[in-house]
Structure formats: C-alpha cells, structure tokens
N, C-alpha and C. Protein backbone atom coordinates (compact mmCIF):
# COMPACT_ATOMS: atom_id res chain seq x y z
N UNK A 1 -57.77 21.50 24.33
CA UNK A 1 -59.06 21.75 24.94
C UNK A 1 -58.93 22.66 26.16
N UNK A 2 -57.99 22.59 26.89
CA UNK A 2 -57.87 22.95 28.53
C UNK A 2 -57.25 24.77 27.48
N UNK A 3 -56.37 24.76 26.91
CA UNK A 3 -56.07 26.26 26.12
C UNK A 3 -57.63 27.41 25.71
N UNK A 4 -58.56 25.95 25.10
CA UNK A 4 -59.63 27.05 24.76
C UNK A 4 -60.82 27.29 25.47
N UNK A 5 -60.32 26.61 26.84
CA UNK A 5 -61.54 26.67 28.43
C UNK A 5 -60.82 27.68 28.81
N UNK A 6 -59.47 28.23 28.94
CA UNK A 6 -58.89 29.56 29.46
C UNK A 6 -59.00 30.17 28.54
N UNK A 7 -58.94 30.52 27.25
CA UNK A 7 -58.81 31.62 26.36
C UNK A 7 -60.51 32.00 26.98
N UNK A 8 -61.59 31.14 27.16
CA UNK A 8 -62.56 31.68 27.30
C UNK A 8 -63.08 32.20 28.59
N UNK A 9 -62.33 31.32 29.29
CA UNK A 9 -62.42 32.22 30.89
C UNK A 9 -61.98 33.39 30.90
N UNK A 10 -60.92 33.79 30.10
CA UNK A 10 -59.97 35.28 30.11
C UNK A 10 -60.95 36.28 29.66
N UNK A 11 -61.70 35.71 28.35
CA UNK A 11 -62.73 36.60 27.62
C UNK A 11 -63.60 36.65 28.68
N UNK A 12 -64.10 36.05 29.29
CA UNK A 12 -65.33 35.71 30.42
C UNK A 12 -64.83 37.12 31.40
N UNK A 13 -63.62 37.06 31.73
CA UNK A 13 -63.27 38.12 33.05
C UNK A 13 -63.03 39.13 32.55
N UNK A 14 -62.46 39.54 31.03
CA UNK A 14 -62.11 40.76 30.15
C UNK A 14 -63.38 41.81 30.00
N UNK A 15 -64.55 40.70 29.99
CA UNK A 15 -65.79 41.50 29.28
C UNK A 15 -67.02 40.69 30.40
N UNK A 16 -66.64 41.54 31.14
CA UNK A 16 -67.98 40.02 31.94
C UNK A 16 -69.62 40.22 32.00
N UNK A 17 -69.57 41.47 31.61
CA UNK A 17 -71.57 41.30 31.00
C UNK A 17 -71.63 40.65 29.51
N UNK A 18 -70.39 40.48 28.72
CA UNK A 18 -71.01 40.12 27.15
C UNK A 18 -71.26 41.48 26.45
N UNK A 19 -71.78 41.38 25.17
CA UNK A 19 -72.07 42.20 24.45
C UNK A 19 -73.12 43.46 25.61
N UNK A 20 -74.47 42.54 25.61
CA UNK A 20 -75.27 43.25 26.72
C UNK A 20 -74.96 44.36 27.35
N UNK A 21 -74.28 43.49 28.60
CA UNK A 21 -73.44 44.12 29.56
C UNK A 21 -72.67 45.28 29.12
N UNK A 22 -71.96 45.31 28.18
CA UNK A 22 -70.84 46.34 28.18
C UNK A 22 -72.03 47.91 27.70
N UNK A 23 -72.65 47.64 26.84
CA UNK A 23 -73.73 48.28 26.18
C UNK A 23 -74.35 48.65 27.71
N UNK A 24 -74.50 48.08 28.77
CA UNK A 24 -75.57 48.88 29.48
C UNK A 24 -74.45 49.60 30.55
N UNK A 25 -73.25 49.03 30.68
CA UNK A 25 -71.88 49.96 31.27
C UNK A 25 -71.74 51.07 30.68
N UNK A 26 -71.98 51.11 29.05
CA UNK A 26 -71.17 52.59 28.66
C UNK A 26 -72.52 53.45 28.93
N UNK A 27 -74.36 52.92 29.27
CA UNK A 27 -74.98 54.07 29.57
C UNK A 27 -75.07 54.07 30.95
N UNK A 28 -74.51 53.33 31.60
CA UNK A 28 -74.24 54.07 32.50
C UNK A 28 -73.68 55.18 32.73
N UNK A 29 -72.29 55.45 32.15
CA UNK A 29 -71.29 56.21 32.38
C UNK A 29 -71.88 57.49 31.77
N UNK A 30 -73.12 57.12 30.97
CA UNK A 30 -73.10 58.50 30.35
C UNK A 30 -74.93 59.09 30.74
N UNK A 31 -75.66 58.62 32.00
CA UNK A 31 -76.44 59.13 32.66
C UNK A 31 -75.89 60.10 33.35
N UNK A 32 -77.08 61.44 32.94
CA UNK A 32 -76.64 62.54 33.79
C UNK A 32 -77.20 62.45 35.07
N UNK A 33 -76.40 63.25 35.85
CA UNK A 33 -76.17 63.59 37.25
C UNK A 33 -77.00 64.74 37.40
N UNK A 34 -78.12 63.90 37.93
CA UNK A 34 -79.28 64.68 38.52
C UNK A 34 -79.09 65.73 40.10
N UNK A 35 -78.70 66.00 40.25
CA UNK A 35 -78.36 66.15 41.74
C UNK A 35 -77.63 67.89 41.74
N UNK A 36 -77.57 68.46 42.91
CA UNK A 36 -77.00 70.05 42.85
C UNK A 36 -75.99 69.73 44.17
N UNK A 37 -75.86 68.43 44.46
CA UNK A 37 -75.13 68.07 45.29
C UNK A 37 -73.56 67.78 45.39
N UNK A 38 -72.45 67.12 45.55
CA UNK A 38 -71.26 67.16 45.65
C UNK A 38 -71.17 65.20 45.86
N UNK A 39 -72.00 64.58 46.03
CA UNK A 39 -72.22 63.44 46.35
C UNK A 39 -71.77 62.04 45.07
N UNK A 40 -71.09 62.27 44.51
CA UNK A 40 -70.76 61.70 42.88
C UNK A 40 -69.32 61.08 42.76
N UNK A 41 -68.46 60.26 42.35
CA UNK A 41 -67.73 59.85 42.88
C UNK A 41 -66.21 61.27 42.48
N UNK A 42 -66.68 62.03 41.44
CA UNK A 42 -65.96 63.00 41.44
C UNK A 42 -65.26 64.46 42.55
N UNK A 43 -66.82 63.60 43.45
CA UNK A 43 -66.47 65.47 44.11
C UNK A 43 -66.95 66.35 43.68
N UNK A 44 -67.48 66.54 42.77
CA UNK A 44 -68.01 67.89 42.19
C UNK A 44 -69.41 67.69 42.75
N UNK A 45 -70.32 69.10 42.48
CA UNK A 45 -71.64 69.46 42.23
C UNK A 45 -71.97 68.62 41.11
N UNK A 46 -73.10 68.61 41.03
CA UNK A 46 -73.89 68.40 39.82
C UNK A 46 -74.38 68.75 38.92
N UNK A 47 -75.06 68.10 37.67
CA UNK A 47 -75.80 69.04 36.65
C UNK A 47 -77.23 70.18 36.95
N UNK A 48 -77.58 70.24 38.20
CA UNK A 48 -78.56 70.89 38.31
C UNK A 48 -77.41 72.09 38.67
N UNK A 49 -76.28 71.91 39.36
CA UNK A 49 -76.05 73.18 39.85
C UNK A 49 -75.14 74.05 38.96
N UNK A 50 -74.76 72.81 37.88
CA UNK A 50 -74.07 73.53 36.52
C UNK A 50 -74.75 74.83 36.04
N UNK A 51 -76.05 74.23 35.69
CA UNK A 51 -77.37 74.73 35.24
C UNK A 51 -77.89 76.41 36.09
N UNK A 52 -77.81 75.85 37.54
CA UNK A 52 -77.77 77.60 37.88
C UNK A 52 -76.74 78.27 37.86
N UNK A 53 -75.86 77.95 38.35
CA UNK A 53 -74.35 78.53 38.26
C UNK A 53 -74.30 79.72 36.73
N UNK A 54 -74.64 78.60 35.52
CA UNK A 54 -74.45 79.38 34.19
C UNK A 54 -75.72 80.37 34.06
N UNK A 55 -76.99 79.99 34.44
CA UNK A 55 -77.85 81.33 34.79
C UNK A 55 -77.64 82.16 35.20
N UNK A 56 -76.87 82.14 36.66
CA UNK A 56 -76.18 83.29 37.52
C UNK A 56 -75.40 83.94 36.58
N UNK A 57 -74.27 83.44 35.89
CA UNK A 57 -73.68 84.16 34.78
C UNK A 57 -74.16 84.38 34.03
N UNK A 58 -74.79 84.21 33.18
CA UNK A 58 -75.75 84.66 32.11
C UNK A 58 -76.51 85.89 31.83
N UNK A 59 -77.00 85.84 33.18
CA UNK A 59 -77.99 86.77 33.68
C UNK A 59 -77.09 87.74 34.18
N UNK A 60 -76.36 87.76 34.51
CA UNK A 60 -75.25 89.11 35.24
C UNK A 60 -74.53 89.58 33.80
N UNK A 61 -74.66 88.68 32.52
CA UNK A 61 -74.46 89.56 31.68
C UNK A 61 -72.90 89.43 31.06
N UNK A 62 -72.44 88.34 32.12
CA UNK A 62 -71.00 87.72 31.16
C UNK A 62 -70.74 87.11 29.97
N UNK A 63 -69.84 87.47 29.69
CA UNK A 63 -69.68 86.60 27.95
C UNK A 63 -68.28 85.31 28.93
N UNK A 64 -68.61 84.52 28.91
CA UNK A 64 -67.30 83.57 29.62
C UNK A 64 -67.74 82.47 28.35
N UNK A 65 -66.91 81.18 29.44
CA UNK A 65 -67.04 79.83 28.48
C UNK A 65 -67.73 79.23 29.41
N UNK A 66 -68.23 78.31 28.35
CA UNK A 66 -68.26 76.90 29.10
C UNK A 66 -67.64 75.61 28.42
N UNK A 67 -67.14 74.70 29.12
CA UNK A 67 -66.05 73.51 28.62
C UNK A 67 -66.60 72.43 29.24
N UNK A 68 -66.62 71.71 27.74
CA UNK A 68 -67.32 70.22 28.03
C UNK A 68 -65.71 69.53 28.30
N UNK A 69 -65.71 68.36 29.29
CA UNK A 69 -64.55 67.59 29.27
C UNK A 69 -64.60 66.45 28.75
N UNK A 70 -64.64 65.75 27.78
CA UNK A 70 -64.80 64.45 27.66
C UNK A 70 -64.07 63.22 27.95
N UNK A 71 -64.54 62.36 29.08
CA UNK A 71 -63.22 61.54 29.17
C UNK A 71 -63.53 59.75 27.99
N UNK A 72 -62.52 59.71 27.42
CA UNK A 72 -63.01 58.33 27.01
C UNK A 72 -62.50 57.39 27.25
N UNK A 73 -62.69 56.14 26.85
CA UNK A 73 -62.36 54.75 27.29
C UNK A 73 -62.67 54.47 29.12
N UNK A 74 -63.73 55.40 29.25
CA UNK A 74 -64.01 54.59 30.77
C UNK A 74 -64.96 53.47 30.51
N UNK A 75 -65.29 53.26 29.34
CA UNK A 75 -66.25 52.25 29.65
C UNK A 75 -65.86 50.63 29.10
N UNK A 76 -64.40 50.94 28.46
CA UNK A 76 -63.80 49.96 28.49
C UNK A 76 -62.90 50.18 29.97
N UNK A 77 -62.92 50.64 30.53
CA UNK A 77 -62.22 50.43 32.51
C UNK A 77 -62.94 50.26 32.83
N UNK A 78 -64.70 50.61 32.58
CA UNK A 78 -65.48 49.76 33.35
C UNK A 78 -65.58 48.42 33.17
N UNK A 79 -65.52 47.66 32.14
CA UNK A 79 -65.50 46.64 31.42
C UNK A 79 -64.73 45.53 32.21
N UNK A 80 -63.14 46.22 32.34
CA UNK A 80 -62.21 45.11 32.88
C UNK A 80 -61.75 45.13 33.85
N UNK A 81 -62.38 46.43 34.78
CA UNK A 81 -62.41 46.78 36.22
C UNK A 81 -63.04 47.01 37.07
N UNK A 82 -64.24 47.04 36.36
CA UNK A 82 -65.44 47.84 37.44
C UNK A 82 -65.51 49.03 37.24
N UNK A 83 -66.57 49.60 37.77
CA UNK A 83 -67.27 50.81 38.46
C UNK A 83 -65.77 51.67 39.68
N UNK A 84 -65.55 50.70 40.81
CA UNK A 84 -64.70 51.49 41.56
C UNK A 84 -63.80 52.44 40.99
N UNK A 85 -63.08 51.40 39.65
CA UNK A 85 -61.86 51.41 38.87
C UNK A 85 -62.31 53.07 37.82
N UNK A 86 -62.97 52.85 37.68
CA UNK A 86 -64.08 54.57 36.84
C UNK A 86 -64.01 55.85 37.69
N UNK A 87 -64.45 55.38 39.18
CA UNK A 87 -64.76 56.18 40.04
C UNK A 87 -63.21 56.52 40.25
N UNK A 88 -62.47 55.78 40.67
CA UNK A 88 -61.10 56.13 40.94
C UNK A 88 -60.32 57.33 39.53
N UNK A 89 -60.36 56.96 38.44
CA UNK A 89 -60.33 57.67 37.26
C UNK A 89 -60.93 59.42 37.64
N UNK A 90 -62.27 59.13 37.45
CA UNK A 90 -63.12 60.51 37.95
C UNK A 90 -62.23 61.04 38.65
N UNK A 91 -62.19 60.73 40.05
CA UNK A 91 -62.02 61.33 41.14
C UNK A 91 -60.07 62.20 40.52
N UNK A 92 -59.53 61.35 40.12
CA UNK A 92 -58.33 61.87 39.98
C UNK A 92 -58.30 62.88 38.81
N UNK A 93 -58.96 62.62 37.83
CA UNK A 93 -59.07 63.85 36.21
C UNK A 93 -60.06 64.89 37.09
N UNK A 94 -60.94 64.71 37.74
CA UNK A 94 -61.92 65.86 38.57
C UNK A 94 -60.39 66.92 39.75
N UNK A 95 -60.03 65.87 40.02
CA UNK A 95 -59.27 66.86 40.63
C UNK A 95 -57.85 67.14 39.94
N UNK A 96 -57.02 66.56 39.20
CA UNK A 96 -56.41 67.23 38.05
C UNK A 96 -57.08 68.35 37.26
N UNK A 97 -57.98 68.51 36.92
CA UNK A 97 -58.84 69.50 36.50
C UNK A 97 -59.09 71.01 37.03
N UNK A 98 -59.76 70.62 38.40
CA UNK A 98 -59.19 71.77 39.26
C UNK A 98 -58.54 72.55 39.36
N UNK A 99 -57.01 71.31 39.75
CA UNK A 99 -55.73 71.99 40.19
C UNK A 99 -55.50 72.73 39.06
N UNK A 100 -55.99 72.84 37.82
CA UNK A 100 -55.20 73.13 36.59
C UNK A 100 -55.78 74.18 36.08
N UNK A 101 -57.38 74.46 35.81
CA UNK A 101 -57.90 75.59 35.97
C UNK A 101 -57.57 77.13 37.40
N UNK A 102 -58.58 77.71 36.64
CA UNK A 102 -58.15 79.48 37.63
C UNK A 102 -59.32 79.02 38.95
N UNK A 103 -58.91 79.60 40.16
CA UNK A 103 -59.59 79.88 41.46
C UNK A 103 -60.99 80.26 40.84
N UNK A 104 -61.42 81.06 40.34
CA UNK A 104 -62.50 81.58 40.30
C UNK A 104 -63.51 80.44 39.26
N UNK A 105 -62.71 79.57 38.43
CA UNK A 105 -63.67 78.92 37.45
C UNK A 105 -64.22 77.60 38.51
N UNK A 106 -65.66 77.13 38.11
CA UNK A 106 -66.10 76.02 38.07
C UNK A 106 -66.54 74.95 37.66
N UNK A 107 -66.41 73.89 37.71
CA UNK A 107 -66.38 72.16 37.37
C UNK A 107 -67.33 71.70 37.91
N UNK A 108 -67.97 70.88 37.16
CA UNK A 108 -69.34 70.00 37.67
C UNK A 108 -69.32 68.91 37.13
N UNK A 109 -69.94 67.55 37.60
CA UNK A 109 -70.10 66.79 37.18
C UNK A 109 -71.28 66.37 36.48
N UNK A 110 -71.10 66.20 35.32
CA UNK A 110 -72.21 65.90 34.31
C UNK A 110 -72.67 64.91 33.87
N UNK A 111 -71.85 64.21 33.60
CA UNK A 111 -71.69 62.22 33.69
C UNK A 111 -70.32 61.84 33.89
N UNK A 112 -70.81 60.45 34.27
CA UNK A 112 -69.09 59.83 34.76
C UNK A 112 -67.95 59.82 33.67
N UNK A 113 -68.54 60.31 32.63
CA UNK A 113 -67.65 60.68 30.98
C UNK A 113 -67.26 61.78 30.51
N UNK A 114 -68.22 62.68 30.96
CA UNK A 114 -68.41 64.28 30.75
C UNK A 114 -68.39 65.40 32.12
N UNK A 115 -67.65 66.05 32.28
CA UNK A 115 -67.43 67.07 33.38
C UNK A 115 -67.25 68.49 32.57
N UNK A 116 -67.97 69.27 33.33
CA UNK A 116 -68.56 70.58 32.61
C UNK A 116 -67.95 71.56 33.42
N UNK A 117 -67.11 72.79 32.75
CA UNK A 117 -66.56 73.35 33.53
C UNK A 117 -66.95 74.88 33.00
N UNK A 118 -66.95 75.83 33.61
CA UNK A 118 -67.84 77.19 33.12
C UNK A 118 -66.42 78.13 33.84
N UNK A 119 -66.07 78.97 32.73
CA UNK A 119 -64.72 79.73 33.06
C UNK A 119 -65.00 80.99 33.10
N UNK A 120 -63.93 81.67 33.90
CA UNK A 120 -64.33 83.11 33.77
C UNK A 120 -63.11 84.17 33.76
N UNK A 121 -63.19 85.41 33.57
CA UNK A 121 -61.87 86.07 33.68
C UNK A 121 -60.66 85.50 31.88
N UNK A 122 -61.60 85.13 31.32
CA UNK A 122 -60.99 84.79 29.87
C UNK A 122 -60.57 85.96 28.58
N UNK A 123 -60.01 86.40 28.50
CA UNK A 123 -60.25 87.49 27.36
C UNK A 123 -60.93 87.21 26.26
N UNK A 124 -60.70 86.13 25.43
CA UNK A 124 -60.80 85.34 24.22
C UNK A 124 -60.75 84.47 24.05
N UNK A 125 -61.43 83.84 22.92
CA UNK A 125 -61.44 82.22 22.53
C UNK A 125 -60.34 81.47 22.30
N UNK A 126 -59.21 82.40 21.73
CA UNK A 126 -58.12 81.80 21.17
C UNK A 126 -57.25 81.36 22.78
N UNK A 127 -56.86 82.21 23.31
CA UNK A 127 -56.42 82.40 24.85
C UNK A 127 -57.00 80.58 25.55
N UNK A 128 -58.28 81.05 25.46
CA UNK A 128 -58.62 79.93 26.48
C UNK A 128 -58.61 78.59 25.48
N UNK A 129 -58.42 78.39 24.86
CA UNK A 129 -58.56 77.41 23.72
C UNK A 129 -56.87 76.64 24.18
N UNK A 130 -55.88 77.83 23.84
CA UNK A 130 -54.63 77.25 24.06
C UNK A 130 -54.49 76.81 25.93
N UNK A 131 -55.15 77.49 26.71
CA UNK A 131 -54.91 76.99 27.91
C UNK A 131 -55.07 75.49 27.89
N UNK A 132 -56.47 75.50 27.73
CA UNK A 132 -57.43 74.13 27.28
C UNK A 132 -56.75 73.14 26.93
N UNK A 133 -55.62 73.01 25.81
CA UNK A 133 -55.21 72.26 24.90
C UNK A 133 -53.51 72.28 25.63
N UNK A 134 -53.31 73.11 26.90
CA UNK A 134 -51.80 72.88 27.49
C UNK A 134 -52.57 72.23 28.92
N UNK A 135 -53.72 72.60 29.13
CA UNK A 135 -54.04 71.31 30.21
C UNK A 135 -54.28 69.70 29.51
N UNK A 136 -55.07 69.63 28.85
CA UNK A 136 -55.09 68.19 28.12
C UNK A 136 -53.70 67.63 27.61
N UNK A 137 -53.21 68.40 27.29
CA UNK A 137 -51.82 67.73 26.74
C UNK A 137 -51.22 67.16 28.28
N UNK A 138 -51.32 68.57 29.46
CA UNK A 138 -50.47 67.80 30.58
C UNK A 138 -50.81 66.61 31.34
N UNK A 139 -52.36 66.19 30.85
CA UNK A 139 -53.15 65.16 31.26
C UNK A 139 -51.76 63.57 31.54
N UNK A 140 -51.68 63.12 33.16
CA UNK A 140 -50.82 62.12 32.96
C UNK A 140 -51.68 60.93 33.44
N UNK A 141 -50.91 59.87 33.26
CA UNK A 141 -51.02 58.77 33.98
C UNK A 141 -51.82 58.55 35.76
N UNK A 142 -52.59 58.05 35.69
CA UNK A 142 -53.58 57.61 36.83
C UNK A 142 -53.26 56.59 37.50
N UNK A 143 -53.01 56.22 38.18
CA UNK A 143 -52.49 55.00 39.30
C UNK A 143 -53.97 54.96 40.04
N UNK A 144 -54.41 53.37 40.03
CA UNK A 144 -55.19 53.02 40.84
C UNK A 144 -54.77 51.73 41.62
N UNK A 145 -55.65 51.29 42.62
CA UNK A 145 -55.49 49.99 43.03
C UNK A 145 -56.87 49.09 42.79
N UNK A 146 -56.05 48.30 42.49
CA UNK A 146 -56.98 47.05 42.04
C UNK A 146 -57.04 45.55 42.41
N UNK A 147 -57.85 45.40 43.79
CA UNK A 147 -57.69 44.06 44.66
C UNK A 147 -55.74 43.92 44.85
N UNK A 148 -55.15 45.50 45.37
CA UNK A 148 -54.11 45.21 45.82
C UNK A 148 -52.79 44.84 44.89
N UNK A 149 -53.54 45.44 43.01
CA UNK A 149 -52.53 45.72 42.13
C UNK A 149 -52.49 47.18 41.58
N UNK A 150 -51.67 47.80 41.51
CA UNK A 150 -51.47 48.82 40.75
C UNK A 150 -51.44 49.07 39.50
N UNK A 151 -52.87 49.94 38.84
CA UNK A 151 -52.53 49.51 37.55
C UNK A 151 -52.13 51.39 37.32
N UNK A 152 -51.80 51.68 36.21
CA UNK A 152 -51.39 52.78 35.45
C UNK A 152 -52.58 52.91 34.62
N UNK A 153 -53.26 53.96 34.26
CA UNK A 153 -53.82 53.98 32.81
C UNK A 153 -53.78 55.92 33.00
N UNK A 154 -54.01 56.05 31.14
CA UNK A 154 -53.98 57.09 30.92
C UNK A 154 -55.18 57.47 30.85
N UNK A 155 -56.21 58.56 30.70
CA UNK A 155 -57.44 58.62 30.14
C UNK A 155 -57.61 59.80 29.20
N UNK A 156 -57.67 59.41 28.04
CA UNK A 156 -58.00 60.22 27.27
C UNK A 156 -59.06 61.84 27.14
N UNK A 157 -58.28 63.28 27.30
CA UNK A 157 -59.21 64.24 27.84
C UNK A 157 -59.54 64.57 26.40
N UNK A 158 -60.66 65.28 25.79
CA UNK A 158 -60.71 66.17 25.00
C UNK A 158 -61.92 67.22 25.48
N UNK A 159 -61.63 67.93 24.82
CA UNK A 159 -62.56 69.23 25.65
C UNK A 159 -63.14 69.85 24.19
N UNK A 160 -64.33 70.62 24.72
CA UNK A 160 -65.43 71.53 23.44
C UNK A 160 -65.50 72.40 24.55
N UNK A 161 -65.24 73.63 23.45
CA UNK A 161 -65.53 75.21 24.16
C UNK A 161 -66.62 75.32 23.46
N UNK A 162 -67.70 76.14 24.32
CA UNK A 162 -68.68 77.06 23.75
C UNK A 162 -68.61 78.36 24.65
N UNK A 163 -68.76 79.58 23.63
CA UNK A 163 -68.91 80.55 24.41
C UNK A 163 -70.53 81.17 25.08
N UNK A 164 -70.16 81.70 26.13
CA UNK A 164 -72.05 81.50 26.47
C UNK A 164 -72.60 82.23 26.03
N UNK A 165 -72.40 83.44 25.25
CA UNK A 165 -73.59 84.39 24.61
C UNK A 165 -74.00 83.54 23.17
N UNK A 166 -73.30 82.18 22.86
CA UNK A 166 -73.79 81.33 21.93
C UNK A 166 -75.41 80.87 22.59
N UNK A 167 -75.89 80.78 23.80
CA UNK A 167 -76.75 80.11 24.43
C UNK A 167 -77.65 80.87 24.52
N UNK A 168 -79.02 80.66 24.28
CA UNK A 168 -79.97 81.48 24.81
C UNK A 168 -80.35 81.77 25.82
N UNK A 169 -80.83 80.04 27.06
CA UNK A 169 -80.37 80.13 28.40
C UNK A 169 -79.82 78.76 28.38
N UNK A 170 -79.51 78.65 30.09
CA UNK A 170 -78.40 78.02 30.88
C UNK A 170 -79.17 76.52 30.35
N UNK A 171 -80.59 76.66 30.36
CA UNK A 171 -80.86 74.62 30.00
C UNK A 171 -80.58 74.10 28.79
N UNK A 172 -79.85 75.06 27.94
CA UNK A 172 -80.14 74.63 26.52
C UNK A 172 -78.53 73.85 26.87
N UNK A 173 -77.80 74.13 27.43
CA UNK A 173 -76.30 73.37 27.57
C UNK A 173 -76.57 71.64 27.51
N UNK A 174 -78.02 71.21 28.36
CA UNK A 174 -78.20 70.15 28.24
C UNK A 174 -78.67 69.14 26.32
N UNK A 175 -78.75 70.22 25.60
CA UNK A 175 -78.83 69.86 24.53
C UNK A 175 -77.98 69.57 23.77
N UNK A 176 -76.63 70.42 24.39
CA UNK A 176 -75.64 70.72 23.61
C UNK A 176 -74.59 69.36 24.00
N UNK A 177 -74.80 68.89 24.86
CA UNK A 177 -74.16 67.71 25.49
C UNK A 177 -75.17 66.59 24.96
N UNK A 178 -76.27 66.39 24.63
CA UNK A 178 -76.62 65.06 24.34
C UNK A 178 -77.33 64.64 25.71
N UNK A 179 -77.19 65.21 26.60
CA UNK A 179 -77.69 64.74 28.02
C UNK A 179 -78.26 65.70 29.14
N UNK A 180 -79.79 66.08 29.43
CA UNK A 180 -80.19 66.92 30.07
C UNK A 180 -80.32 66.38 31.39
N UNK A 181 -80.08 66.83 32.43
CA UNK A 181 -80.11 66.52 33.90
C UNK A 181 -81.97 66.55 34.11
N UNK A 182 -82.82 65.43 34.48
CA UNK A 182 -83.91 65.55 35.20
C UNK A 182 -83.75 65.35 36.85
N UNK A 183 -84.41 65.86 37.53
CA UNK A 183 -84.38 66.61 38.39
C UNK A 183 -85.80 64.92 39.01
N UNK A 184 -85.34 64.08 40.53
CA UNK A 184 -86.60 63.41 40.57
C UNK A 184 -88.37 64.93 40.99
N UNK A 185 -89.05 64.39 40.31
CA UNK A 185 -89.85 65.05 40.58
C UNK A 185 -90.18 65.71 39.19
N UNK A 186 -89.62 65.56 38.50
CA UNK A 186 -90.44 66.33 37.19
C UNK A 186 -89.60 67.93 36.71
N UNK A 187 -88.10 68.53 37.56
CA UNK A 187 -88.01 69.89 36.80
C UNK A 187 -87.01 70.04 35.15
C-alpha cells in the first residue's frame, strides 16, 4: 500500500496539472509573442518586430531566408520543472543561436518553442541549409539549476528554411508558423 501512495505521489510531482494541465503548458509554450520588445525570457525582440524587420527586407528587395527554430520537448520540461526550467532552456538555445549565426543576421522570439531567425548575406539554399544543419548538429547539453540541483538536458533543435521571395508580405510568415502575433489593441 505505502509503494502505491509513492508511485502516485511521484506521478503527482512528474505531471502536476494531470492530463489538463500539461495540455494547457504545451499552449502555453506555443502563444505568440506579441510584443516588438526584448522583454521575453529569451532576450530577443519579438514577433511584431520579426514582422517589420522582414518588411524592411522585403521591401529593399532582398531575396534572404527566414528560419523557423523549433525547439521540442519543452513542454515536457515544463511538465517536470516548471516554467523557470523552459525559460532557462530559451535563454541558453537563444543565445547559442546567436553566437552561431553571422553578425548581420537576426533572431526573434516567436514562442517559447519557436524562434525565428531572418538571414542575410546567403548565396543559396543549399549553403545555408548545410550551415543550418552544422549548427543543430552542434546543439549541446544545457545545464540548469533546479532548487540547487543541476540538471543536464539536451533540447532538441530542428529548423525550416523558407526563402523570402516565397512570401508575398512579411505577415503571411505568421501563417506559415501556425501562429500570428496580435498586437493588444487590435493590429
């Protein structure tokens, strides 16, 4: 009896909203980031400023990329860690990301799952494709703290190129992700 009051306490602390719960964790993670701000636990700008950024290019007439990042299994780290434990994740693949891209490209945050990065100075698809796929591969291990334990986890990157003369304009990106940034106020 006392074995299957802990097997269920363990489940209790493993998953602690229940079915529910976990279901309203993973939309969390995947509400877009309304904001043109830097205020997110990533560090980055936001989806509004994704959104002009790729107008500005667009409109000046570049053929570049844009790169969806996808991170997964945060919403099983949200699950058995929290929110902090996510944010800590972000913050370290946001800035692995960075360091790993060119000076001139930019990264935004799109949801706590998805980070959008718009490149430039690319010759070709094939080119930036293999960069793409030698940064994800170098993707390592994340060290966080957790009430004063260290855990390790990896997070799974995969990335989607689109090139932008695929786009008609810069808002349609929000289609292309599954998730359009509203703006409070109605834009």
């Amino acid at each position: 009896m006392e074995i299957e009051a802990c097997r269920a306490s363990l489940e209790e602390f493993l998953r602690p909203g229940g079915a529910a719960g976990s279901h309203a964790a993973a939309l969390q993670l995947r509400k877009a980031d309304r904001s043109t701000a830097n205020d997110n636990a990533a560090g980055l700008r936001g989806g509004w400023a994704a959104i002009e950024h790729l107008d500005s290019v667009m409109k000046a007439g570049r053929h570049r990329f844009v790169t969806l990042f996808r991170m997964s299994c945060l919403d099983v780290i949200n699950q058995r860690f929290g929110m902090d434990a996510v944010e800590d994740c972000l913050m370290a693949l946001s800035a692995f990301l960075t360091h790993s891209l060119h000076g001139d490209d930019r990264i935004f945050h799109w949801t706590d799952s998805l980070l959008l990065a718009i490149l430039l100075k690319r010759p070709n698809e094939q080119i930036v494709t293999a960069e793409l796929q030698r940064i994800a591969n170098q993707n390592r291990d994340i060290t966080i703290n957790m009430t004063g334990r260290i855990v390790m986890l990896r997070i799974p990157l995969a990335f989607e190129l689109i090139p932008i003369e695929r786009l008609h304009t810069a808002d349609e990106i929000g289609r292309l992700t599954g998730t359009r940034p509203v703006m409070a106020g109605g834009r």
